[in-house]
PDB file of N, CA and C in Angstrom:
ATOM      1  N   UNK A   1       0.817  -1.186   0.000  1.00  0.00           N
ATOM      2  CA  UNK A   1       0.000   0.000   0.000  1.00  0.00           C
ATOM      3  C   UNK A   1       0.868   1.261   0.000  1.00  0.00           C
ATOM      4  N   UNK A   2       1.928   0.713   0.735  1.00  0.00           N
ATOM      5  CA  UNK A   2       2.715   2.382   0.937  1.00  0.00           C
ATOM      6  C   UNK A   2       3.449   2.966  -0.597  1.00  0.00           C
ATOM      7  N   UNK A   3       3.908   1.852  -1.166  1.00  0.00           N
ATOM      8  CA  UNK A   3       4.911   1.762  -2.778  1.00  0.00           C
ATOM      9  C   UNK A   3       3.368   2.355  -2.993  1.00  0.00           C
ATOM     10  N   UNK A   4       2.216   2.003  -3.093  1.00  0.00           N
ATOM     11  CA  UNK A   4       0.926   2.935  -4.590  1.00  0.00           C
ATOM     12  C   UNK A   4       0.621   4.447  -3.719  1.00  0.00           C
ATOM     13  N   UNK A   5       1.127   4.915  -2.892  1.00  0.00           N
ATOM     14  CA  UNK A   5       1.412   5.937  -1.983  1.00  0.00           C
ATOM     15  C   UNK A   5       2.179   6.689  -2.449  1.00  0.00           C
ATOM     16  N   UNK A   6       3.760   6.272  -2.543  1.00  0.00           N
ATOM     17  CA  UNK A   6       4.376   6.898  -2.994  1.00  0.00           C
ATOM     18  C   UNK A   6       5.222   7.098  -4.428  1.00  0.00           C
ATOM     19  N   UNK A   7       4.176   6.028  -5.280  1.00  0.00           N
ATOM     20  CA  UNK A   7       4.854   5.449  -6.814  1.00  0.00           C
ATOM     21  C   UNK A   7       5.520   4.305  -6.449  1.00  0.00           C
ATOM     22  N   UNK A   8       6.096   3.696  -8.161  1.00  0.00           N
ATOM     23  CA  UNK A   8       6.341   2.425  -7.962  1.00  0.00           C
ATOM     24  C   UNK A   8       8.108   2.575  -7.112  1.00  0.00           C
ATOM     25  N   UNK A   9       8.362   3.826  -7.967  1.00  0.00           N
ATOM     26  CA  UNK A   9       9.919   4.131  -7.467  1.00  0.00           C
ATOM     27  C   UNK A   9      10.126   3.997  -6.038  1.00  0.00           C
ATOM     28  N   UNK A  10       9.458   4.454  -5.193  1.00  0.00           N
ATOM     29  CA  UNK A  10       9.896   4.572  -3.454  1.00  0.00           C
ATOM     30  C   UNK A  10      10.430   5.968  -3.224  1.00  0.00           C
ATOM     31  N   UNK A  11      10.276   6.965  -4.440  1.00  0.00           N
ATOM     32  CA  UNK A  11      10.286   7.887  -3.858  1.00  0.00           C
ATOM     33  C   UNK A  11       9.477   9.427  -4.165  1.00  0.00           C
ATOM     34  N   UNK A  12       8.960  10.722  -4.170  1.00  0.00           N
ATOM     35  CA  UNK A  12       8.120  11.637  -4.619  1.00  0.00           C
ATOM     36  C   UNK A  12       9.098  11.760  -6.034  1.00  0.00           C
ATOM     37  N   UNK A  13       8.005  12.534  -6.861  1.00  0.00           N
ATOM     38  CA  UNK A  13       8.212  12.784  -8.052  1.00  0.00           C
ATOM     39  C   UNK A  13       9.551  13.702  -7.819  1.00  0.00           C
ATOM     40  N   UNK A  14      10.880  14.294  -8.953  1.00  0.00           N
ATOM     41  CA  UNK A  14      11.141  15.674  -8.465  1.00  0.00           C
ATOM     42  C   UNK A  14      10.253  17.069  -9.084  1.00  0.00           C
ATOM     43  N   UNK A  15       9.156  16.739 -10.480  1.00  0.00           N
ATOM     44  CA  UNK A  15       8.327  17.705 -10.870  1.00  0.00           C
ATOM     45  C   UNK A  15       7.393  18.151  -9.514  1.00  0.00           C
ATOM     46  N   UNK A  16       6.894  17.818  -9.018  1.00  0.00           N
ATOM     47  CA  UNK A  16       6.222  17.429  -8.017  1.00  0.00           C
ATOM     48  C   UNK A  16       6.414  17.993  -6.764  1.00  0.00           C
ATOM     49  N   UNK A  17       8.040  17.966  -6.316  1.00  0.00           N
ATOM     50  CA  UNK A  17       8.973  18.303  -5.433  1.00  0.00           C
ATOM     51  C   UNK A  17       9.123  20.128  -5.555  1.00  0.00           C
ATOM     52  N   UNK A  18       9.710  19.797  -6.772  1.00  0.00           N
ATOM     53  CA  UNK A  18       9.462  21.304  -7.408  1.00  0.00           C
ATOM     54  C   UNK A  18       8.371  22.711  -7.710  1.00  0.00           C
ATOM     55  N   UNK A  19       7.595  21.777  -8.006  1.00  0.00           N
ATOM     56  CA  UNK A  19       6.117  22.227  -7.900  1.00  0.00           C
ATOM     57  C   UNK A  19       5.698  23.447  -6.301  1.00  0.00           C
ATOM     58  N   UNK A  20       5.887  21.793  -5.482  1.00  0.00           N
ATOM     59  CA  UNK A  20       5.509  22.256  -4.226  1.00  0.00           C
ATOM     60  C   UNK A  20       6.421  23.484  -3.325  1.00  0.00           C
ATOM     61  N   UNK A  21       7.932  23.744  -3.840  1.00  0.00           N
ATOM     62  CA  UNK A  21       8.405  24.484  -3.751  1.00  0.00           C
ATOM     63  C   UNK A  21       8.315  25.959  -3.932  1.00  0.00           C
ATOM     64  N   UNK A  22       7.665  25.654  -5.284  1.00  0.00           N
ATOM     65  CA  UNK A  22       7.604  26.990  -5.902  1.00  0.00           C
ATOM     66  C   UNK A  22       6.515  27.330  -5.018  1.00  0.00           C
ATOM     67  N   UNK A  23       5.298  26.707  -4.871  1.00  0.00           N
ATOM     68  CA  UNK A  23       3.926  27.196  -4.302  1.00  0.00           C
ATOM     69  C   UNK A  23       4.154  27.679  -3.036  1.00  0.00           C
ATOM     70  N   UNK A  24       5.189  27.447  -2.225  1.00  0.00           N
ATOM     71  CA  UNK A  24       5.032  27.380  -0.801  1.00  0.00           C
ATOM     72  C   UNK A  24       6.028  28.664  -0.790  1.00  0.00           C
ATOM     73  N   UNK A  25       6.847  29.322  -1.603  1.00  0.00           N
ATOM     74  CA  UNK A  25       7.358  30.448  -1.984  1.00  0.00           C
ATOM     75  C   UNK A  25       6.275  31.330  -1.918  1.00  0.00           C
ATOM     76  N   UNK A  26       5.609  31.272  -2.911  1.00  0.00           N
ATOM     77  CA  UNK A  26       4.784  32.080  -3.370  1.00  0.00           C
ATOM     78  C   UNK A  26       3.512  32.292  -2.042  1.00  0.00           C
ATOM     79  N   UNK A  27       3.401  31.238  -1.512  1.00  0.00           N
ATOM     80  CA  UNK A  27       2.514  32.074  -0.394  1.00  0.00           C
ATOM     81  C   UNK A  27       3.342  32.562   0.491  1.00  0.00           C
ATOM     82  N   UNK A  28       4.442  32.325   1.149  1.00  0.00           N
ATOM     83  CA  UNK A  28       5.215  33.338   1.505  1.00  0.00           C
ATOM     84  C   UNK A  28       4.918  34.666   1.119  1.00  0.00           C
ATOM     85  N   UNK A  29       5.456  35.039  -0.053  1.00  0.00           N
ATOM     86  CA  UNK A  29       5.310  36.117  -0.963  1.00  0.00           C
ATOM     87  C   UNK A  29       4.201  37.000  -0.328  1.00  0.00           C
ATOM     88  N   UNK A  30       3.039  36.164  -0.665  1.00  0.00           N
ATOM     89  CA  UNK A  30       1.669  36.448  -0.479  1.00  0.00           C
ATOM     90  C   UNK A  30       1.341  36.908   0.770  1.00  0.00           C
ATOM     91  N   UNK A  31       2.135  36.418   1.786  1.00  0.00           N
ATOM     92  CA  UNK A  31       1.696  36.427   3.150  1.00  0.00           C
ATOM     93  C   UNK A  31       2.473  37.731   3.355  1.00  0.00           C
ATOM     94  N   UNK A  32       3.762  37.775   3.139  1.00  0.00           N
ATOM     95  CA  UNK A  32       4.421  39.499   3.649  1.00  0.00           C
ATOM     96  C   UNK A  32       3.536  40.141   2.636  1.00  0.00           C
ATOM     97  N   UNK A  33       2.968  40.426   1.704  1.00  0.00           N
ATOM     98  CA  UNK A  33       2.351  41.071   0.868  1.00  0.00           C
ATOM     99  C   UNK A  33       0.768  41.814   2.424  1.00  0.00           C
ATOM    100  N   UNK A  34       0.449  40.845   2.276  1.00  0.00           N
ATOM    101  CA  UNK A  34      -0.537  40.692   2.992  1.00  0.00           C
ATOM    102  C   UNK A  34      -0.062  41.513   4.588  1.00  0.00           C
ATOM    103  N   UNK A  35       0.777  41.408   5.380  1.00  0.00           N
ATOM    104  CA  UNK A  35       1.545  41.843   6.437  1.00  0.00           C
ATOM    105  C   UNK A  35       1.902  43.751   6.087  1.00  0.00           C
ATOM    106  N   UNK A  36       2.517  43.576   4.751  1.00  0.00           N
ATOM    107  CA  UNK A  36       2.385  45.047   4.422  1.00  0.00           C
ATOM    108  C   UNK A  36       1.816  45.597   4.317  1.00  0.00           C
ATOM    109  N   UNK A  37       0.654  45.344   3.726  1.00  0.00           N
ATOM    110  CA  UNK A  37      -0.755  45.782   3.541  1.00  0.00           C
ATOM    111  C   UNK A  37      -1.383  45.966   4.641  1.00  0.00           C
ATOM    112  N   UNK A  38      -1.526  44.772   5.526  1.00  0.00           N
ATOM    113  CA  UNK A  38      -2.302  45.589   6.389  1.00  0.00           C
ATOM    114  C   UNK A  38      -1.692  47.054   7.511  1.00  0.00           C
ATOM    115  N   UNK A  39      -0.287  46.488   7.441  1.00  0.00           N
ATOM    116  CA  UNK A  39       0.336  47.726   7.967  1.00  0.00           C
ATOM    117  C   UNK A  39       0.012  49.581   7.695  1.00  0.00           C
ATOM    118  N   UNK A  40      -0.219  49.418   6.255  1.00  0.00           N
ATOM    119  CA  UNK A  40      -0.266  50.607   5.248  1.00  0.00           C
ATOM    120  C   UNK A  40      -1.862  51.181   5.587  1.00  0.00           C
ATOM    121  N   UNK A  41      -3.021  50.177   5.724  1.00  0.00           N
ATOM    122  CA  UNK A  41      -3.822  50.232   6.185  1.00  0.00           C
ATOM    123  C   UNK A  41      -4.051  50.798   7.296  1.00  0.00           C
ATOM    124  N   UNK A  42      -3.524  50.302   8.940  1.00  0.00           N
ATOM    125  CA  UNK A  42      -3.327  50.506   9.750  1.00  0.00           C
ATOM    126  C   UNK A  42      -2.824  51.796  10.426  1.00  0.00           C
ATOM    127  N   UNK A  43      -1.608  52.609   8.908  1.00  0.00           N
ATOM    128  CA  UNK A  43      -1.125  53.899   9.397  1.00  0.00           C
ATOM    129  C   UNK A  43      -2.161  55.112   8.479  1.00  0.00           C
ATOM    130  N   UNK A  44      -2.975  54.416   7.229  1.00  0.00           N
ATOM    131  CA  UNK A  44      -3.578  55.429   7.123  1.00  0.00           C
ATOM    132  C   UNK A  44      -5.126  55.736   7.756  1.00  0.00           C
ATOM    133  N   UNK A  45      -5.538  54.416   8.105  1.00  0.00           N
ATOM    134  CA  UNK A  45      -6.669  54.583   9.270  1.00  0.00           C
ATOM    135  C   UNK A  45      -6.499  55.080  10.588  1.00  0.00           C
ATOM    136  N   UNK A  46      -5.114  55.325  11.107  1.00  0.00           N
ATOM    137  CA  UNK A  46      -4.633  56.161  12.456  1.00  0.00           C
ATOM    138  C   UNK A  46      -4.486  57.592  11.895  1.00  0.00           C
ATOM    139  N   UNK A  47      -4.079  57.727  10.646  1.00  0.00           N
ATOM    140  CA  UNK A  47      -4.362  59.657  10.044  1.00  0.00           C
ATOM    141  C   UNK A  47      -5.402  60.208   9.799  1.00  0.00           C
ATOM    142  N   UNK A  48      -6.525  58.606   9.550  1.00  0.00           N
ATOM    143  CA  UNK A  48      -8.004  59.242   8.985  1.00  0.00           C
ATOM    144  C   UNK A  48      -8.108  59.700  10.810  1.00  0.00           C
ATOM    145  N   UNK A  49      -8.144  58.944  11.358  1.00  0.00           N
ATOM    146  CA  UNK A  49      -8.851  59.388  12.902  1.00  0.00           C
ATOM    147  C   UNK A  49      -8.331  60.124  13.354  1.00  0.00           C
ATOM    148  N   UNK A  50      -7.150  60.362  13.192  1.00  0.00           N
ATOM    149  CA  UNK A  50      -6.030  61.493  14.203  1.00  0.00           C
ATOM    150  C   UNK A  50      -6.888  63.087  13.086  1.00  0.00           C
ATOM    151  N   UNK A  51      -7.385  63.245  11.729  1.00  0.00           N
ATOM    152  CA  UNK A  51      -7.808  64.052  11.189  1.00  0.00           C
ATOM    153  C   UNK A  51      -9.015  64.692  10.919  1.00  0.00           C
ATOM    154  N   UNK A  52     -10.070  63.433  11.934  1.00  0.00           N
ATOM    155  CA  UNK A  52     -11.541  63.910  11.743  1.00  0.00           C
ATOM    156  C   UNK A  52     -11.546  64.284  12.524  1.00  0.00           C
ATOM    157  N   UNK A  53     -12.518  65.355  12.397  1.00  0.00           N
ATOM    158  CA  UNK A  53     -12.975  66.617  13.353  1.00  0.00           C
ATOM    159  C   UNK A  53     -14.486  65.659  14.010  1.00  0.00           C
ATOM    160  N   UNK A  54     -14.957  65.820  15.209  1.00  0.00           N
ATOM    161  CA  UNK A  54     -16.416  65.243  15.800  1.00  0.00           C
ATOM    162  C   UNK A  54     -16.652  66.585  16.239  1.00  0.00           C
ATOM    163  N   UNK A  55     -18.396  66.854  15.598  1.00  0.00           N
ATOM    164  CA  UNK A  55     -19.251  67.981  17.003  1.00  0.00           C
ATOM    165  C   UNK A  55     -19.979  67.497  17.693  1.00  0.00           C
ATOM    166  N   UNK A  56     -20.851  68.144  18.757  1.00  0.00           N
ATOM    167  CA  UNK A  56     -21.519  67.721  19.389  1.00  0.00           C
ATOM    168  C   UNK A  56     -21.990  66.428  19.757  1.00  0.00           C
ATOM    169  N   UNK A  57     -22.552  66.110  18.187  1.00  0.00           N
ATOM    170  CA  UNK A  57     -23.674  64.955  18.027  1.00  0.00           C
ATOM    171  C   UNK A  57     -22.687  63.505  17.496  1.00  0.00           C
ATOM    172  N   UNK A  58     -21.015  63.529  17.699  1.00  0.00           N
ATOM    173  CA  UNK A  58     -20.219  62.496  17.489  1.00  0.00           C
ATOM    174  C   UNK A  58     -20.395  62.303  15.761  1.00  0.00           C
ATOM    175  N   UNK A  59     -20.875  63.204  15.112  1.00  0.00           N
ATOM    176  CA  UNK A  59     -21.444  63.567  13.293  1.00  0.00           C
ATOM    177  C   UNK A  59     -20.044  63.745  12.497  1.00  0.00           C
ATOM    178  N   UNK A  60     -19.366  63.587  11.377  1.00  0.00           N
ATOM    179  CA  UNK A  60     -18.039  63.376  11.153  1.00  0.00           C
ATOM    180  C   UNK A  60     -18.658  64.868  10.532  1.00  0.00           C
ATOM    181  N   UNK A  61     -17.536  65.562  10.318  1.00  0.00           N
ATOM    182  CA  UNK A  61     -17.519  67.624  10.227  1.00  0.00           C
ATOM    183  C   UNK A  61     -16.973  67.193   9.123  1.00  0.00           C
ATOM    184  N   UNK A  62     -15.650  67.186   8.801  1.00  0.00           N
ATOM    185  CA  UNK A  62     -14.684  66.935   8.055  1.00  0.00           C
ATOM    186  C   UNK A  62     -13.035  66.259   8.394  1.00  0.00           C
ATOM    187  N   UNK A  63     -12.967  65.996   6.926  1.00  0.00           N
ATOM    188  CA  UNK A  63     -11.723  64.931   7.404  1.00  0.00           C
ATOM    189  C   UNK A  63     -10.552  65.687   5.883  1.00  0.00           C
ATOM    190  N   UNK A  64      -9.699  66.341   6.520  1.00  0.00           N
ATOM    191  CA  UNK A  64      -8.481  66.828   5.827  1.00  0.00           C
ATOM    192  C   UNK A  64      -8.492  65.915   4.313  1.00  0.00           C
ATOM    193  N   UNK A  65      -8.282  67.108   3.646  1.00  0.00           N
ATOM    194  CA  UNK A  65      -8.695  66.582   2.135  1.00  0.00           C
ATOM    195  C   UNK A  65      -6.610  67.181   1.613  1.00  0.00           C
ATOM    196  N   UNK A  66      -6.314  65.711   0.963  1.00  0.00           N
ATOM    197  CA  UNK A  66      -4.810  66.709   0.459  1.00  0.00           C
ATOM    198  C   UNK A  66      -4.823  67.666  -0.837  1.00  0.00           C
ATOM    199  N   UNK A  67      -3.684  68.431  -0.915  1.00  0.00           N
ATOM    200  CA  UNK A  67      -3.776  69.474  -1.266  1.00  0.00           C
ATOM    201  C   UNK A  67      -3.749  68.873  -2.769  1.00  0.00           C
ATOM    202  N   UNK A  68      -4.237  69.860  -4.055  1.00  0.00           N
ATOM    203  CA  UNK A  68      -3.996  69.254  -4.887  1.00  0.00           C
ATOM    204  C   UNK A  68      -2.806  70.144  -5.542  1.00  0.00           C
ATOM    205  N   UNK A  69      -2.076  69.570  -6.418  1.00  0.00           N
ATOM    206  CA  UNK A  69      -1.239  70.533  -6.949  1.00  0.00           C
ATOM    207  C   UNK A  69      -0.893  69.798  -8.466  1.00  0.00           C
TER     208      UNK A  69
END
């Protein structure tokens, strides 16, 4: 049972080997991608809040618009 498990050879393919290499790179990749992102997120949702104005009624006034040039 174990040889139709792992082929007749006894051992993983190396396409196969390779394959799984590349993929497990690539979510790496994916994952600091993902880590940066939410970082970038994180510092411009602390400028949106550090920039809205609240009155009275907790009602958003305005929120700093950049300059255009």
């Amino acid at each position: 049972m174990a040889k139709a498990l792992l082929g007749h050879l006894g051992g993983p393919d190396p396409v196969t080997m390779t394959e799984l290499a590349r993929l497990r790179r690539r979510v790496r990749d994916l994952e600091e991608e993902v880590d940066r992102l939410r970082a970038a997120n994180e510092a411009v949702t602390a400028i949106v809040a550090g920039e809205a104005m609240l009155d009275t009624d907790d009602r958003l006034l305005s929120i700093a618009e950049p300059a255009l040039t």
